[in-house]
N, C-alpha and C. Protein backbone atom coordinates (compact mmCIF):
# COMPACT_ATOMS: atom_id res chain seq x y z
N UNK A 1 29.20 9.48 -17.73
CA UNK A 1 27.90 10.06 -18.01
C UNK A 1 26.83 9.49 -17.10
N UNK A 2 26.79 7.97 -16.88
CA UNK A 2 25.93 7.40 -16.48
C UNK A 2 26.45 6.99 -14.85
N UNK A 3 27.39 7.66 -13.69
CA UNK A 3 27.48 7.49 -12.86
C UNK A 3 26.56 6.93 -11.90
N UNK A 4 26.71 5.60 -10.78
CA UNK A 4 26.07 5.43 -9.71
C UNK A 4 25.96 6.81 -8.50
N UNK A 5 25.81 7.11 -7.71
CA UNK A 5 25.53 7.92 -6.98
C UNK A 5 26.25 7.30 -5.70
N UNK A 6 27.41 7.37 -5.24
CA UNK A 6 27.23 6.84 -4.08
C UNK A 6 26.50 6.70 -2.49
N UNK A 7 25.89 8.21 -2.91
CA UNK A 7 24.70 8.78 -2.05
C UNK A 7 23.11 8.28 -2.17
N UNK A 8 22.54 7.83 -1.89
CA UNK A 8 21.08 7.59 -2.63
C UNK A 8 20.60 7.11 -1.40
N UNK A 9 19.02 6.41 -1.62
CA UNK A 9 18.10 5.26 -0.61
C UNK A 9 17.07 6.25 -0.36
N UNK A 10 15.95 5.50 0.07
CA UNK A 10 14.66 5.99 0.81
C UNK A 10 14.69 7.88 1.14
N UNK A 11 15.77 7.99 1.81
CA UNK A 11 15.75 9.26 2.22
C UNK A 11 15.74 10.50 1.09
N UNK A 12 16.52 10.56 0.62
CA UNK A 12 17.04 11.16 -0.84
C UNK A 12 16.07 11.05 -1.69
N UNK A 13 14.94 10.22 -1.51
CA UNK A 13 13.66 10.30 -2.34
C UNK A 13 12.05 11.11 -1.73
N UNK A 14 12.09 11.32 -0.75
CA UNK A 14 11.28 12.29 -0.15
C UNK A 14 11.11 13.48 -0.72
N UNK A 15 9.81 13.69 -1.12
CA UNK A 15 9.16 14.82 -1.90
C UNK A 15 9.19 14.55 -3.23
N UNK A 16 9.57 13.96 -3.99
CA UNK A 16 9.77 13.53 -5.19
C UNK A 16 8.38 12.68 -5.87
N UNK A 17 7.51 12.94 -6.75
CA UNK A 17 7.07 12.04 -6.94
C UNK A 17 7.28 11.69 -8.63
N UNK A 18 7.01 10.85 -8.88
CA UNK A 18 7.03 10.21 -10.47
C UNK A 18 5.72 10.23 -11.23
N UNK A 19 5.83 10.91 -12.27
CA UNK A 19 4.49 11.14 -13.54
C UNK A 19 4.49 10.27 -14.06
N UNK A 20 3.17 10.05 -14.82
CA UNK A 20 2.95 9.77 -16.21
C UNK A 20 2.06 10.37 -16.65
N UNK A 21 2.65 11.12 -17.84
CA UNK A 21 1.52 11.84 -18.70
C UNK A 21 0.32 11.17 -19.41
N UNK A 22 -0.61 12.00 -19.44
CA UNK A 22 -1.78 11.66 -20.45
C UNK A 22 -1.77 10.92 -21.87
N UNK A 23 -1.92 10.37 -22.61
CA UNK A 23 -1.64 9.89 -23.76
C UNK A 23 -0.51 8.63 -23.77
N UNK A 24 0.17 8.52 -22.30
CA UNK A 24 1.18 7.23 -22.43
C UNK A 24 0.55 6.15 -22.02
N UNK A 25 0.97 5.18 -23.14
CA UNK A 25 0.10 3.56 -22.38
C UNK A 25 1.30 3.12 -21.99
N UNK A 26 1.55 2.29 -20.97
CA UNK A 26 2.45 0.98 -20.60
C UNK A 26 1.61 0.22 -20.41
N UNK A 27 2.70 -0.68 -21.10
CA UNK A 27 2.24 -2.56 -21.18
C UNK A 27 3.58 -2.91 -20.10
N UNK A 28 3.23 -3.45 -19.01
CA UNK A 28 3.93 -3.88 -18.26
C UNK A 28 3.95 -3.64 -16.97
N UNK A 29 4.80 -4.05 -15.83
CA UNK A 29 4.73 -4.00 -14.15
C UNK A 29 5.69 -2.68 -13.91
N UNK A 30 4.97 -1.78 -12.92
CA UNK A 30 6.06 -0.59 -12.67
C UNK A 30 6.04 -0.66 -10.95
N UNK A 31 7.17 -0.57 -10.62
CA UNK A 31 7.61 -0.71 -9.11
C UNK A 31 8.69 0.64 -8.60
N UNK A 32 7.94 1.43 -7.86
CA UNK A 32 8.87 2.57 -7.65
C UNK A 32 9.10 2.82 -5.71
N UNK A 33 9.80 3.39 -5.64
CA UNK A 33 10.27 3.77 -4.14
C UNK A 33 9.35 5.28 -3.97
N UNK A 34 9.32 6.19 -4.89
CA UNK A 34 8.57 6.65 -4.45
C UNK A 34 7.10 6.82 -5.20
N UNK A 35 6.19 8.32 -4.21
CA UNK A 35 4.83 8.33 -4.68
C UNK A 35 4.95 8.76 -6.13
N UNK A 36 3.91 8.38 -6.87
CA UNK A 36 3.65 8.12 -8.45
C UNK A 36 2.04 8.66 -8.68
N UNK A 37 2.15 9.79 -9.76
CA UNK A 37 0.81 10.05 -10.09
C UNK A 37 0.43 9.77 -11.86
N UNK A 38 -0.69 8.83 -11.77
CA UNK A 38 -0.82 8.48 -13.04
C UNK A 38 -1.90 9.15 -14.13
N UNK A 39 -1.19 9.75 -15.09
CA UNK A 39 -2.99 10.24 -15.86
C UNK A 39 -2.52 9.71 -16.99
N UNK A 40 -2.15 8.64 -17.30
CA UNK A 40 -2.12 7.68 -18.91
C UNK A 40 -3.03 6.40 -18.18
N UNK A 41 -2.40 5.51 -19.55
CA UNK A 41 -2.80 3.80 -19.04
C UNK A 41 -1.83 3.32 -18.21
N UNK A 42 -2.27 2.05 -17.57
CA UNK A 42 -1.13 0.97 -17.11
C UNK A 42 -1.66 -0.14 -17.64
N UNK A 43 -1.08 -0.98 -18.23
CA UNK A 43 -1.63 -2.42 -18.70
C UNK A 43 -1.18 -3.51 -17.64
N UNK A 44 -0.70 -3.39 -16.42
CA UNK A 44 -0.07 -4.14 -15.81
C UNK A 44 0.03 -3.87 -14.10
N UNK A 45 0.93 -4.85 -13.17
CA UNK A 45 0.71 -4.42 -11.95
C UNK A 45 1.72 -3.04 -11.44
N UNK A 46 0.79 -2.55 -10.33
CA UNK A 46 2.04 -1.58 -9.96
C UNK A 46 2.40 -1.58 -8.60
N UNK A 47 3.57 -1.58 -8.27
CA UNK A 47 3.83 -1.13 -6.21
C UNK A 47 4.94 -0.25 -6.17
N UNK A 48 4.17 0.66 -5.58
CA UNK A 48 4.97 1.69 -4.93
C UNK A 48 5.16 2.15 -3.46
N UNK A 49 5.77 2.46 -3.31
CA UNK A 49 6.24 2.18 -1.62
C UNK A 49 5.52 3.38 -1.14
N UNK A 50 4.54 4.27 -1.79
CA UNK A 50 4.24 5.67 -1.11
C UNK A 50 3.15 5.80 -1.60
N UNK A 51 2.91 7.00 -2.17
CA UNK A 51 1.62 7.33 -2.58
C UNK A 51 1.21 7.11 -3.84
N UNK A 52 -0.11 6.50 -4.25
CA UNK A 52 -0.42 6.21 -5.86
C UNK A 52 -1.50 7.67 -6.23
N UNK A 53 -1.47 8.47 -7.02
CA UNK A 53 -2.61 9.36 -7.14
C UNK A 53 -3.38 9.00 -8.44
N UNK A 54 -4.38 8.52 -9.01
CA UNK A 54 -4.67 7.78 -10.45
C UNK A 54 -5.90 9.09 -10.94
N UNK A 55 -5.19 9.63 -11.90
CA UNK A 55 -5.64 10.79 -12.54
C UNK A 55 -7.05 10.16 -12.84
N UNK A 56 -8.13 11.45 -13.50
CA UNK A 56 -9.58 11.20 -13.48
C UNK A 56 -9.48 10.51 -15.07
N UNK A 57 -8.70 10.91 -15.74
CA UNK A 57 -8.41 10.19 -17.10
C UNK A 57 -7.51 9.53 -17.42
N UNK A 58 -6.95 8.74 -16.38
CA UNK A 58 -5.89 7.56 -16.10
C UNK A 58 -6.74 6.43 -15.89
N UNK A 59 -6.35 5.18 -16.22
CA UNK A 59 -6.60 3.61 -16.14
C UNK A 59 -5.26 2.73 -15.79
N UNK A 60 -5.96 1.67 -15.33
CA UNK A 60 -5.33 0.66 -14.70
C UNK A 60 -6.00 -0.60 -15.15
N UNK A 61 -5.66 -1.48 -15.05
CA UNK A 61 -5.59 -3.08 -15.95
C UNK A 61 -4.74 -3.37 -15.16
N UNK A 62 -4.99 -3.92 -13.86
CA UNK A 62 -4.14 -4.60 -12.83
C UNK A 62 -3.98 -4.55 -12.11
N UNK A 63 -3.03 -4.90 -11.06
CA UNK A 63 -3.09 -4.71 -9.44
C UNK A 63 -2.35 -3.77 -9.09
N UNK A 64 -2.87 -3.35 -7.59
CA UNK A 64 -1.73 -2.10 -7.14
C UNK A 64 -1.72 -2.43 -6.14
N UNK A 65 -0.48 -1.74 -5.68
CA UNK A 65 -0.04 -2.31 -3.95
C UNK A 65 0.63 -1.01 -3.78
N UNK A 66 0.24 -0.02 -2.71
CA UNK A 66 0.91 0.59 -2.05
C UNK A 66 0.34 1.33 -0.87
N UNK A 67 0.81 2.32 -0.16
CA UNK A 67 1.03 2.60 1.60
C UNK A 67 -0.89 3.19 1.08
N UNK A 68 -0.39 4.34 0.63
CA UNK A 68 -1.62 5.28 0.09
C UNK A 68 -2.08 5.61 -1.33
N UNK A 69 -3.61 5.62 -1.41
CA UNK A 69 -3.93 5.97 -2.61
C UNK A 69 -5.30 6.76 -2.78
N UNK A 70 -5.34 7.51 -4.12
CA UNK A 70 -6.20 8.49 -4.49
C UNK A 70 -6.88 8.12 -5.60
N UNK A 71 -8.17 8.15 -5.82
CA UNK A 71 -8.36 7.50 -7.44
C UNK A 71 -9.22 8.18 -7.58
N UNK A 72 -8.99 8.46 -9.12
CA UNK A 72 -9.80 10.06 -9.98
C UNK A 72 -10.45 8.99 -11.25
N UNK A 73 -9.37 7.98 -11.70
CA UNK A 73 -9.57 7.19 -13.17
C UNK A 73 -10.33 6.05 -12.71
N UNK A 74 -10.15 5.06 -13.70
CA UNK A 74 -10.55 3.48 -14.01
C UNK A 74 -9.47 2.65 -13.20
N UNK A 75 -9.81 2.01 -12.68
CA UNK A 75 -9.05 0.69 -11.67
C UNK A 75 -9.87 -0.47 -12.17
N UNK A 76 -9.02 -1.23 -13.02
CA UNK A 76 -9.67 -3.46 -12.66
C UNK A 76 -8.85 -3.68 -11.85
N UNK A 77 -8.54 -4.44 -11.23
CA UNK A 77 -7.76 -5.69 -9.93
C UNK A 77 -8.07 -5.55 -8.82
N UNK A 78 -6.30 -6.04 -8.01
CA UNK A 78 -6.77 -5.77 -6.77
C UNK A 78 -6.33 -4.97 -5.90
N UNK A 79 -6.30 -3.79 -5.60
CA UNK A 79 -5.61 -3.24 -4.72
C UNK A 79 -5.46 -3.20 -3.30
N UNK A 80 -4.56 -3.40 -3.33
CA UNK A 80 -4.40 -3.40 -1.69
C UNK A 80 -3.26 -2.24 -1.34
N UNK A 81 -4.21 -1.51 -0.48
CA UNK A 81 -3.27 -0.13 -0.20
C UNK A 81 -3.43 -0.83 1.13
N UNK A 82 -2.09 -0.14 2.38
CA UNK A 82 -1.99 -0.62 3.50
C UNK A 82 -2.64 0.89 4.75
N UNK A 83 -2.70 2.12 4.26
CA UNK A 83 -3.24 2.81 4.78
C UNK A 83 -4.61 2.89 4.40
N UNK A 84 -4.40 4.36 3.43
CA UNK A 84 -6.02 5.31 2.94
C UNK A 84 -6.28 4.78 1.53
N UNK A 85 -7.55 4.59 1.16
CA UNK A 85 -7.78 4.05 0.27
C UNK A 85 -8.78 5.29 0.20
N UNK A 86 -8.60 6.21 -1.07
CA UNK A 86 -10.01 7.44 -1.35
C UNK A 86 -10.13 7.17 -2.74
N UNK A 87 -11.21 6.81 -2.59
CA UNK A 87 -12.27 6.60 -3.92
C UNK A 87 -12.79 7.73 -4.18
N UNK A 88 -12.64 8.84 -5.10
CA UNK A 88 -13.58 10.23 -5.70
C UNK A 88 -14.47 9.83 -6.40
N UNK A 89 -15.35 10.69 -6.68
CA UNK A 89 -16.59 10.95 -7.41
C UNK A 89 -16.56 10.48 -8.86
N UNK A 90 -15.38 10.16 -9.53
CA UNK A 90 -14.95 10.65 -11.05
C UNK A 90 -14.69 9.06 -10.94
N UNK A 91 -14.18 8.45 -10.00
CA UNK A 91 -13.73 6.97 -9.94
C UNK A 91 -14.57 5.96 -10.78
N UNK A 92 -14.22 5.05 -11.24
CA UNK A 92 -14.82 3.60 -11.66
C UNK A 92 -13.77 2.58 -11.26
N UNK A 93 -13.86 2.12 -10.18
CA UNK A 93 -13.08 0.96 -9.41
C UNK A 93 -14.05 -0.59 -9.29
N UNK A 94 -13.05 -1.77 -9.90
CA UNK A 94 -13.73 -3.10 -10.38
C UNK A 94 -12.91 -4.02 -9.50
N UNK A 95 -12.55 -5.30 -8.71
CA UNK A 95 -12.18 -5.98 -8.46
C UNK A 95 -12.56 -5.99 -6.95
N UNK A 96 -11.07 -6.51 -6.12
CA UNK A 96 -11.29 -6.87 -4.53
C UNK A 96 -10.68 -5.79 -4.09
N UNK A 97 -10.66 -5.04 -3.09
CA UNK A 97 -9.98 -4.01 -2.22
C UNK A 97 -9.17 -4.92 -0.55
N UNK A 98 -7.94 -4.72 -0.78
CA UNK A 98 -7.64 -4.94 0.82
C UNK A 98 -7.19 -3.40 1.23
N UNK A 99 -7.33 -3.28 2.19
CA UNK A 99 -7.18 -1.75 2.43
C UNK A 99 -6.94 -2.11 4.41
N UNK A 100 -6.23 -0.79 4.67
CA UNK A 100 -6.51 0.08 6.13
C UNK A 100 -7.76 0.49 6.64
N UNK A 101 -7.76 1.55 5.33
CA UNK A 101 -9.17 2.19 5.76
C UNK A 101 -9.72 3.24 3.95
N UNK A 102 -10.86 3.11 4.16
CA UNK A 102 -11.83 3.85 3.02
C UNK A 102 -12.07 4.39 3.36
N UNK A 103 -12.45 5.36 2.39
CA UNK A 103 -13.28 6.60 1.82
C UNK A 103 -13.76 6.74 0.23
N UNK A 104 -14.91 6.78 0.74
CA UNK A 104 -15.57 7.03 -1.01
C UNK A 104 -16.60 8.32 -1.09
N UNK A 105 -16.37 8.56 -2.09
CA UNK A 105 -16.77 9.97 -2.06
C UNK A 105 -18.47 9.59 -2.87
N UNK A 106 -19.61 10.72 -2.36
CA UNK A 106 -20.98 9.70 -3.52
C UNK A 106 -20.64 10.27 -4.69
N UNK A 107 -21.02 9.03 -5.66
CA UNK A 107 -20.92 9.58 -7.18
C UNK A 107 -20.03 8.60 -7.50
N UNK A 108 -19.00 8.51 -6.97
CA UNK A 108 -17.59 7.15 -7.31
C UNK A 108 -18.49 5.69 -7.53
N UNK A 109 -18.41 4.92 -8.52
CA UNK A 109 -18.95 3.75 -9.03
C UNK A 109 -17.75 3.03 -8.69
N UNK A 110 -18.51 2.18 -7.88
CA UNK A 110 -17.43 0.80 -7.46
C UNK A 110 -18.21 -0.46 -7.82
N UNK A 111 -17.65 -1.35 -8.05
CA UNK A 111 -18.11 -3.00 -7.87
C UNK A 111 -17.34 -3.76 -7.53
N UNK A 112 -17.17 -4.09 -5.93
CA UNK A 112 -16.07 -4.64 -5.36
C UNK A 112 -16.24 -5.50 -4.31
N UNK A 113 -15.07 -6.45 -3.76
CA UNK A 113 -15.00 -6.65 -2.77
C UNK A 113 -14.16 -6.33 -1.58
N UNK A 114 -14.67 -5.87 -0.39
CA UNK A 114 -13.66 -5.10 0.59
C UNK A 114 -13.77 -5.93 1.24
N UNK A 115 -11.64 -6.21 1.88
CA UNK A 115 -11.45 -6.67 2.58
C UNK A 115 -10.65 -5.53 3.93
N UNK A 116 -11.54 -5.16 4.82
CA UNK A 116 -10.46 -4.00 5.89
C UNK A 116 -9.65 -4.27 7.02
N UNK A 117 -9.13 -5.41 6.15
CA UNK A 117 -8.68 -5.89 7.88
C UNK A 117 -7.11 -5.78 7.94
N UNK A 118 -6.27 -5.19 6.90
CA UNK A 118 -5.34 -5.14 6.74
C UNK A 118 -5.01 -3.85 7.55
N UNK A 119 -3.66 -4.36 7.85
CA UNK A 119 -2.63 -3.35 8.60
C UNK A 119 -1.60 -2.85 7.99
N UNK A 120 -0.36 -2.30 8.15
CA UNK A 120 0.62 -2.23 7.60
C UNK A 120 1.41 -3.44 7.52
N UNK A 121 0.99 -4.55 7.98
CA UNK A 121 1.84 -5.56 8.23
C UNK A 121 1.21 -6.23 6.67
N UNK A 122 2.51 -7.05 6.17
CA UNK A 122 1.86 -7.59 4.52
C UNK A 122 1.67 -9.06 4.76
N UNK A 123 1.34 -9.76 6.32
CA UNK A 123 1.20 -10.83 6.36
C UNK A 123 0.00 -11.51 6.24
N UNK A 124 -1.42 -10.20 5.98
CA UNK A 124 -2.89 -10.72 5.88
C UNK A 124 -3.11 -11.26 4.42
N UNK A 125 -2.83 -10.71 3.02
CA UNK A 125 -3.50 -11.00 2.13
C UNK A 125 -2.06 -10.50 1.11
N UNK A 126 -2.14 -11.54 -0.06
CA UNK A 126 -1.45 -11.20 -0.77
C UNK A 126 -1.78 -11.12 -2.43
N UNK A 127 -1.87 -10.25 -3.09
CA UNK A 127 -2.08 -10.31 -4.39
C UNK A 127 -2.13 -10.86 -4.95
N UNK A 128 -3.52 -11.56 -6.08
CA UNK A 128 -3.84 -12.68 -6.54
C UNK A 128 -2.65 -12.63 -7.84
């Protein structure tokens, strides 16, 4: 029933991304291979190797680490995305930012600290 795949990895996950619905809280760290769009809670850290999209009625309580990200909801920590970092209008983002590069849209409420000096390389700054 519960077969391994002998086929799988990085590739085989392209186009795929992973939900979470509205109304789900997690208490805990979620780490995925691929992009992930959130419109519940997270009580905890997250890294995903691709894209994060954080719904306008999604929250976060913790850190995130991944390539790219979109934020619609509530963010506390620290994120460090290694590309695009887009802050929307609907956003309320709290902590430190390491990032590639920003975008904030007016209207998005931030209180932060930006750090832009990061590359794709994960040897500048590492998650408190």
């Amino acid at each position: 029933m519960f077969q391994k795949s002998k086929e799988g990895g990085p590739i085989d996950q392209l186009g795929k991304t992973n939900r979470i619905i509205e109304a789900t809280i997690i208490k805990g760290d979620i780490e995925a291979v691929t992009d992930l769009r959130l419109d519940g809670e997270l009580h905890g850290n997250l890294k995903v190797a691709g894209r994060v999209v954080v719904g306008p009625k999604a929250k976060i309580i913790g850190n995130v680490d991944c390539e790219n990200a979109d934020i619609e909801g509530i963010v506390e920590g620290v994120l460090k995305v290694k590309d695009l970092l887009h802050i929307k209008e609907t956003a309320d983002v709290k902590g430190d930012l390491l990032v590639g590069r920003l975008s904030v849209v007016p209207g998005a409420k931030i209180q932060v600290k930006c750090d832009m000096t990061i590359t794709g390389d994960s040897n500048n700054k590492s998650n408190k």
